[in-house]
N, C-alpha and C. Protein backbone atom coordinates (compact mmCIF):
# COMPACT_ATOMS: atom_id res chain seq x y z
N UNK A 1 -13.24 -22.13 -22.46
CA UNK A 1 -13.29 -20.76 -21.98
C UNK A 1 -12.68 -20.71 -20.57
N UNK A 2 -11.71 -19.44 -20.65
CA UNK A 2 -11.30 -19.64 -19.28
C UNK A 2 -12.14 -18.61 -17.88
N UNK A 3 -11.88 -19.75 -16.97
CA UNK A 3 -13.04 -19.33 -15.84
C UNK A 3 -12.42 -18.24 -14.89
N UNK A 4 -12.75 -16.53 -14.99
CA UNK A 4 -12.12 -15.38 -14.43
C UNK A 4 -11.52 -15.87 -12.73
N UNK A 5 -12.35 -16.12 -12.06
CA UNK A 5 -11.97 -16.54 -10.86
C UNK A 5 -11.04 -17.23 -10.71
N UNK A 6 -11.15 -18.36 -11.33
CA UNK A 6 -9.78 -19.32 -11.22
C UNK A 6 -8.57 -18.57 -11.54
N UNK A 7 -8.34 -17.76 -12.60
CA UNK A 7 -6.83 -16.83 -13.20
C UNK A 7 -7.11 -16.01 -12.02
N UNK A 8 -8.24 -15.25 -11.26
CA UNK A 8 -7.54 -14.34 -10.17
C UNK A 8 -7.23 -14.90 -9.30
N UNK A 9 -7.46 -16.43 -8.81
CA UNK A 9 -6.66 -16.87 -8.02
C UNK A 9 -5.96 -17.16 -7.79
N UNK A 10 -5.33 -17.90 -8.77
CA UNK A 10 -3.87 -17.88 -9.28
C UNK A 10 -3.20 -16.57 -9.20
N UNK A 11 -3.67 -16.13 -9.88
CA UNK A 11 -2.89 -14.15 -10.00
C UNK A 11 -2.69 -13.77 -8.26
N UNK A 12 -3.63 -13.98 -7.03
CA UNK A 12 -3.46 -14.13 -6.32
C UNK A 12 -2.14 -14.80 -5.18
N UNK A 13 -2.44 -16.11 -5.85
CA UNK A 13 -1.28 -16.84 -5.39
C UNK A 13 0.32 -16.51 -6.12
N UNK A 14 0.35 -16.42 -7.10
CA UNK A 14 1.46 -15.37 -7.49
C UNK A 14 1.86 -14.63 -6.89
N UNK A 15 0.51 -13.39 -6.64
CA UNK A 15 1.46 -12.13 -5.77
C UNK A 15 1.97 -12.82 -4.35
N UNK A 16 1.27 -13.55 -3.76
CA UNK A 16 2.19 -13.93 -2.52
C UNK A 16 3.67 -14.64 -2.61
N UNK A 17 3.60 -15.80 -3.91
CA UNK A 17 5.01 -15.92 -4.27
C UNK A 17 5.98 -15.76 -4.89
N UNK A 18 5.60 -14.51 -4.71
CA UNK A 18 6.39 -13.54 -5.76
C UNK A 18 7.86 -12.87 -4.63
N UNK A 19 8.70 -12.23 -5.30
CA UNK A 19 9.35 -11.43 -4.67
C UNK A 19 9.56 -10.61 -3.60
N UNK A 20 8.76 -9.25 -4.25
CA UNK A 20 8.40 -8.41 -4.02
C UNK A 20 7.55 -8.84 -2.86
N UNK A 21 6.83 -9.69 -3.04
CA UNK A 21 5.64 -9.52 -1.67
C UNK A 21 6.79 -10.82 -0.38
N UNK A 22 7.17 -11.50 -0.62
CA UNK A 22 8.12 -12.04 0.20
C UNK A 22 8.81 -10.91 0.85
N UNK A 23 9.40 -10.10 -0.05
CA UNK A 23 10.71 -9.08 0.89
C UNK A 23 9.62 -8.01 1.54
N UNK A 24 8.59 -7.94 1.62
CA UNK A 24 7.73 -6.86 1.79
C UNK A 24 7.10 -7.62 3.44
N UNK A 25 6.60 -8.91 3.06
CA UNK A 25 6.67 -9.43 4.49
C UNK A 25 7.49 -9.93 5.43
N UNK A 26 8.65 -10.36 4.75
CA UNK A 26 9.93 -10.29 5.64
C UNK A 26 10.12 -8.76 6.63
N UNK A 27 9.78 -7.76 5.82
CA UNK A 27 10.42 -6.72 6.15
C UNK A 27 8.81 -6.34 7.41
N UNK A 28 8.11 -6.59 7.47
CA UNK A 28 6.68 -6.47 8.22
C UNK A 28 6.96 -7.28 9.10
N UNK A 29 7.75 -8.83 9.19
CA UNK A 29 7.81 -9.52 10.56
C UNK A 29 8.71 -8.44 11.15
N UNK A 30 10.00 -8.02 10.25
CA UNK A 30 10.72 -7.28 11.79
C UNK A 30 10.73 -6.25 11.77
N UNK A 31 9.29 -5.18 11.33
CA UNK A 31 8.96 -4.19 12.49
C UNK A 31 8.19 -5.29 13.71
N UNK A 32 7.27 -5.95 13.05
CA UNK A 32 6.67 -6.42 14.31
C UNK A 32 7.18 -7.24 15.15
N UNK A 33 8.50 -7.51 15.17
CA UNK A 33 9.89 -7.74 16.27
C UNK A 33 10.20 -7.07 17.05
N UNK A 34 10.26 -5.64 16.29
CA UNK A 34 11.21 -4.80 16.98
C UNK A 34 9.97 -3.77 17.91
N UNK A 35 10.33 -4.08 19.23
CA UNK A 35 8.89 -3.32 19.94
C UNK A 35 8.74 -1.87 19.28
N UNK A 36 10.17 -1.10 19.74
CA UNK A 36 10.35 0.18 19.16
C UNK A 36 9.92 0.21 17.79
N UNK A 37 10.08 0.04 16.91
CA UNK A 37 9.62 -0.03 15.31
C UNK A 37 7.99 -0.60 15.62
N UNK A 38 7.48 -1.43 15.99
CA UNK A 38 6.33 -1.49 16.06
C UNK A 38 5.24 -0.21 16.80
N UNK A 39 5.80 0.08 17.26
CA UNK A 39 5.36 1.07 18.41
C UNK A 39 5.07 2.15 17.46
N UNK A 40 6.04 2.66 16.69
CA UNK A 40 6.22 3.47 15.97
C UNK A 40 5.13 3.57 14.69
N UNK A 41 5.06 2.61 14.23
CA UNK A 41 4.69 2.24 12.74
C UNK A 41 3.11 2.03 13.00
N UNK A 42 2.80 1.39 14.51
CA UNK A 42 1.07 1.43 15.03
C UNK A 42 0.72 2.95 15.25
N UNK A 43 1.43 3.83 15.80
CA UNK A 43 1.39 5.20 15.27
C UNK A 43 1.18 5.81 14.52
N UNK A 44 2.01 5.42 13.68
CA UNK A 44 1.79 6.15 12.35
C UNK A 44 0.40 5.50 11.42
N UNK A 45 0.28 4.23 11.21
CA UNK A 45 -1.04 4.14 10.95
C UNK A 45 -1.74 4.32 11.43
N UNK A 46 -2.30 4.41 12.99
CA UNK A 46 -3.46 5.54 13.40
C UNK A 46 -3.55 6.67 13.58
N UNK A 47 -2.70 7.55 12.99
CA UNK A 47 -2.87 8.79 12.34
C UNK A 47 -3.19 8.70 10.77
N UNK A 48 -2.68 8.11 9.89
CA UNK A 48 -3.12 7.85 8.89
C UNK A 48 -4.50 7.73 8.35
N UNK A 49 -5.28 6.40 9.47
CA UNK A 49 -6.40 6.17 9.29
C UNK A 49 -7.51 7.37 9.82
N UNK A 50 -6.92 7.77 10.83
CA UNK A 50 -7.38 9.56 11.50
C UNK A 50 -8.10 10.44 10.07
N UNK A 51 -7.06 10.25 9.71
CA UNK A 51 -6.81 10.97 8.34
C UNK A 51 -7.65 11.02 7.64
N UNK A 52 -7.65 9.73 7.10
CA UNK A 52 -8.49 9.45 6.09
C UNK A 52 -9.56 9.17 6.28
N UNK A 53 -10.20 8.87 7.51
CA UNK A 53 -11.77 8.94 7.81
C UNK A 53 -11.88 10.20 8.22
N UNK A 54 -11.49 10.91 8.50
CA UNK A 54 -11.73 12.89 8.76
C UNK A 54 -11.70 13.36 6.84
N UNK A 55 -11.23 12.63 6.27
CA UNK A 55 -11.56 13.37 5.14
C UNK A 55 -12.53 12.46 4.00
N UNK A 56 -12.73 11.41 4.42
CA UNK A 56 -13.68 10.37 3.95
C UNK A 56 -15.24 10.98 4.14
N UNK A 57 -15.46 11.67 5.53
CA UNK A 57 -16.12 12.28 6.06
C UNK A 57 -16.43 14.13 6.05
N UNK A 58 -15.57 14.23 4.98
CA UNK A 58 -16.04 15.84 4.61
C UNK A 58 -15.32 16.33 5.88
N UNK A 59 -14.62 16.24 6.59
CA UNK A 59 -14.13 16.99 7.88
C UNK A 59 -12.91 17.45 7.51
N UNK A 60 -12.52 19.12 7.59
CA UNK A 60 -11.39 19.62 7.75
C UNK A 60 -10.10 19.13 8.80
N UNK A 61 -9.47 19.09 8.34
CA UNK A 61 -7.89 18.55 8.56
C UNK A 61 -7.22 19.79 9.34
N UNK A 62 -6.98 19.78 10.65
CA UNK A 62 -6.51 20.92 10.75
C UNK A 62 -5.06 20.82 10.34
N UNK A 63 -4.55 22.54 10.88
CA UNK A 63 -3.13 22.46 10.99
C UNK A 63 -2.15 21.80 11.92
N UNK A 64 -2.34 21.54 13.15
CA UNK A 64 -2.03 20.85 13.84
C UNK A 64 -2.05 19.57 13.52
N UNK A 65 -3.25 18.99 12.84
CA UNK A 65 -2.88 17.43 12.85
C UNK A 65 -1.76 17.25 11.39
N UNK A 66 -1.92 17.81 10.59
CA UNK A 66 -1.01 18.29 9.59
C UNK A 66 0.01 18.47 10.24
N UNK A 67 0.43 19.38 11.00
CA UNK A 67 2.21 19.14 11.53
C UNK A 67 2.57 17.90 12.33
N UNK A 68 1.83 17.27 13.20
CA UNK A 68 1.80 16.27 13.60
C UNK A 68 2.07 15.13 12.87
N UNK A 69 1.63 15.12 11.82
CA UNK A 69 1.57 14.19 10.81
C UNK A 69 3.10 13.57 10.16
N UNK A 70 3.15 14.68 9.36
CA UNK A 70 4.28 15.29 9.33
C UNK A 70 5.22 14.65 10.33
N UNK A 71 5.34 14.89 11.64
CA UNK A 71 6.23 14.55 12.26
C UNK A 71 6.28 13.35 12.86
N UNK A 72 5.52 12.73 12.49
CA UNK A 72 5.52 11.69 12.84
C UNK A 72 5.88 10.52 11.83
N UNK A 73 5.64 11.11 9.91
CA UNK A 73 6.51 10.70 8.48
C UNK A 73 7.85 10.76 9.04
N UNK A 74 8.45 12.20 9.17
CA UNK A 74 9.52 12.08 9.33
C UNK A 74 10.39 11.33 10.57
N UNK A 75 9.60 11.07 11.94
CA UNK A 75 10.13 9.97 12.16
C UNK A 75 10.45 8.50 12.22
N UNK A 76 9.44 7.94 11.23
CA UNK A 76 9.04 6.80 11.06
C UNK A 76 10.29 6.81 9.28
N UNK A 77 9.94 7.68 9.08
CA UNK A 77 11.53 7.55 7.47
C UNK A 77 12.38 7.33 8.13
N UNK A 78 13.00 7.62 9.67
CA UNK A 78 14.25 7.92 9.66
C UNK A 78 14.57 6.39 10.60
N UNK A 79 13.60 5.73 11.02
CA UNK A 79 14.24 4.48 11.45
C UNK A 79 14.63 3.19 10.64
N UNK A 80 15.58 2.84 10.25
CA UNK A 80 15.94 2.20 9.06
C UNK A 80 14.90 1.08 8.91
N UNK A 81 14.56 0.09 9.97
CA UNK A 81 13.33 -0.98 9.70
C UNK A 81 12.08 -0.54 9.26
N UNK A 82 11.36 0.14 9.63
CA UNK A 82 10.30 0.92 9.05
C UNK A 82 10.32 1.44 7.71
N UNK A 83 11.39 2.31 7.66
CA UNK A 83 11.77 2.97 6.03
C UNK A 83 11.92 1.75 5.21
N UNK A 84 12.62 0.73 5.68
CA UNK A 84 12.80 -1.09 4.50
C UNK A 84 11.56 -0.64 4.40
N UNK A 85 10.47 -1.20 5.05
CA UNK A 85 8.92 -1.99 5.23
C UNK A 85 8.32 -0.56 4.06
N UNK A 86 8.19 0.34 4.58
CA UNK A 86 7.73 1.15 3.63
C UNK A 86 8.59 0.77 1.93
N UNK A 87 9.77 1.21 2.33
CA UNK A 87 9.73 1.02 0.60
C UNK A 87 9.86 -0.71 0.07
N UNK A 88 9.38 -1.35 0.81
CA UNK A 88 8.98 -2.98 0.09
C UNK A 88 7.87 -2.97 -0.09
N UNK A 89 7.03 -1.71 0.30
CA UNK A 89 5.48 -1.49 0.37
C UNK A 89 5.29 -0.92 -0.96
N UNK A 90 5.77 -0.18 -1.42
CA UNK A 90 5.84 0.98 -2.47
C UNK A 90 6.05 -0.08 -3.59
N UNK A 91 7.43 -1.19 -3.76
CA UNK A 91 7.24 -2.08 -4.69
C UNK A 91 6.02 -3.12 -4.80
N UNK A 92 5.60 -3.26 -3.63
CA UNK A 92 4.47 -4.29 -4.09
C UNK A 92 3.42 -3.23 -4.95
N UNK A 93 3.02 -1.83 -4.11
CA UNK A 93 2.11 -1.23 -4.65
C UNK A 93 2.09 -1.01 -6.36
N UNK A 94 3.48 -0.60 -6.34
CA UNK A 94 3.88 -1.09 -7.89
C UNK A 94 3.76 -1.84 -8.92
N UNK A 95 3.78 -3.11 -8.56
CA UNK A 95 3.89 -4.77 -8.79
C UNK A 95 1.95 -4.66 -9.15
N UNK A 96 0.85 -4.27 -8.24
CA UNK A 96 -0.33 -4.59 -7.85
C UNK A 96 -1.05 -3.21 -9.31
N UNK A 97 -0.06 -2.01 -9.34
CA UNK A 97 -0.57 -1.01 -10.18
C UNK A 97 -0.55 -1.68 -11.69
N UNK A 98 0.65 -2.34 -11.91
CA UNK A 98 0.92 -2.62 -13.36
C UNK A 98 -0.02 -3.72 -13.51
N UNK A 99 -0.09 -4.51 -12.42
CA UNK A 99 -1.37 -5.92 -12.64
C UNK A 99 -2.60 -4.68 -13.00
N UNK A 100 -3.25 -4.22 -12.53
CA UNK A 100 -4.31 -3.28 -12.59
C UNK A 100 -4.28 -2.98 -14.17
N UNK A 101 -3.05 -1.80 -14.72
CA UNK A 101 -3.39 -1.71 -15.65
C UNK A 101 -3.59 -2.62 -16.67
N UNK A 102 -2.61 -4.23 -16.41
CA UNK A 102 -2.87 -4.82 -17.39
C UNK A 102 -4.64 -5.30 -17.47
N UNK A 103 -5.02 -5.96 -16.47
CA UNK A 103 -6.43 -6.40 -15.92
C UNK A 103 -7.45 -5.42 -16.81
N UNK A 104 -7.44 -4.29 -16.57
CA UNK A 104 -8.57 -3.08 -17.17
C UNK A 104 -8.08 -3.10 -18.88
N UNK A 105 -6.86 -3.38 -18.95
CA UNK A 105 -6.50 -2.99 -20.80
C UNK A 105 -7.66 -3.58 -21.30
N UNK A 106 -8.74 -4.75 -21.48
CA UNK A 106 -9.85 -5.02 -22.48
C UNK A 106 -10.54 -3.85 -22.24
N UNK A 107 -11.26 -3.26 -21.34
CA UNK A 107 -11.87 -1.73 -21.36
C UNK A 107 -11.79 -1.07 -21.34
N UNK A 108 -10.13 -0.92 -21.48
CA UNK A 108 -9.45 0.48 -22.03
C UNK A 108 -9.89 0.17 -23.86
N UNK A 109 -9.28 -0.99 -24.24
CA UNK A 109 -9.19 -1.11 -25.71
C UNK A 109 -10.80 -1.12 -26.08
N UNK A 110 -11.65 -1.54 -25.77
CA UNK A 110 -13.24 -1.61 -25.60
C UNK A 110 -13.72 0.13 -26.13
N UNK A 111 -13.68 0.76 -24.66
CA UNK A 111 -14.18 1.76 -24.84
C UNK A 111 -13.22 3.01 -25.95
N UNK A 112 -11.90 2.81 -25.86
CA UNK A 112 -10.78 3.45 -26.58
C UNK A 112 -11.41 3.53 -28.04
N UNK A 113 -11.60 2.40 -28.54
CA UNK A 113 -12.43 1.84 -29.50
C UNK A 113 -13.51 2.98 -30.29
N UNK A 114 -14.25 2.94 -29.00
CA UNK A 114 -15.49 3.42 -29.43
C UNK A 114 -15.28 5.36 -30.00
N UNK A 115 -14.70 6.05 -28.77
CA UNK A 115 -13.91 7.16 -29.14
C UNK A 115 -13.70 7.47 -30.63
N UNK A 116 -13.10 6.33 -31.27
CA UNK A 116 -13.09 6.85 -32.67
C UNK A 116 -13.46 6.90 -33.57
């Protein structure tokens, strides 16, 4: 019988030597090279996290932090190192979604099952 932990660790060690997560941290050392790109990108995730604990917390979002926000996406898209890092981010997230669905398919097919 195989022992779950051991395959997620492995599955683990995979995603790190995998592709996708290589070009994803390549692309994460040089924002955190580039002061400007770093500067930028520590920005933008503490608005992010702003974010999401103001709404984690039942707290309205104003409009202001909403345009702010906003402007601060659009300048973080428009610096080419950042925009890499984001979309090497988007493929791993990818890479990590399809592991997911495969992982849950026994309790999809389980409960799917029962449905009929």
């Amino acid at each position: 019988m195989t022992n779950v932990y051991d395959s997620a660790n492995e599955l683990e060690k995979a995603i790190k030597e995998s592709t996708e997560f290589q070009e994803l941290k390549a692309a994460y050392d040089q924002v955190m090279a580039d002061a400007n790109a770093k500067e930028m990108f520590d920005n933008f995730r503490n608005i992010q996290l702003e974010l999401q604990q103001k709404q984690m917390q039942g707290m309205e979002i104003t409009e202001e932090e909403v345009e702010k926000a906003k402007e601060v996406v659009e300048q973080v898209q428009q610096h080419d190192v950042i925009a890499k890092l984001m979309e090497q981010e988007q493929r791993v997230n990818s890479l990590i979604n399809d592991i997911s669905r495969i992982i849950t398919k026994p309790l999809e097919e389980l409960y799917g099952m029962q449905q009929q």
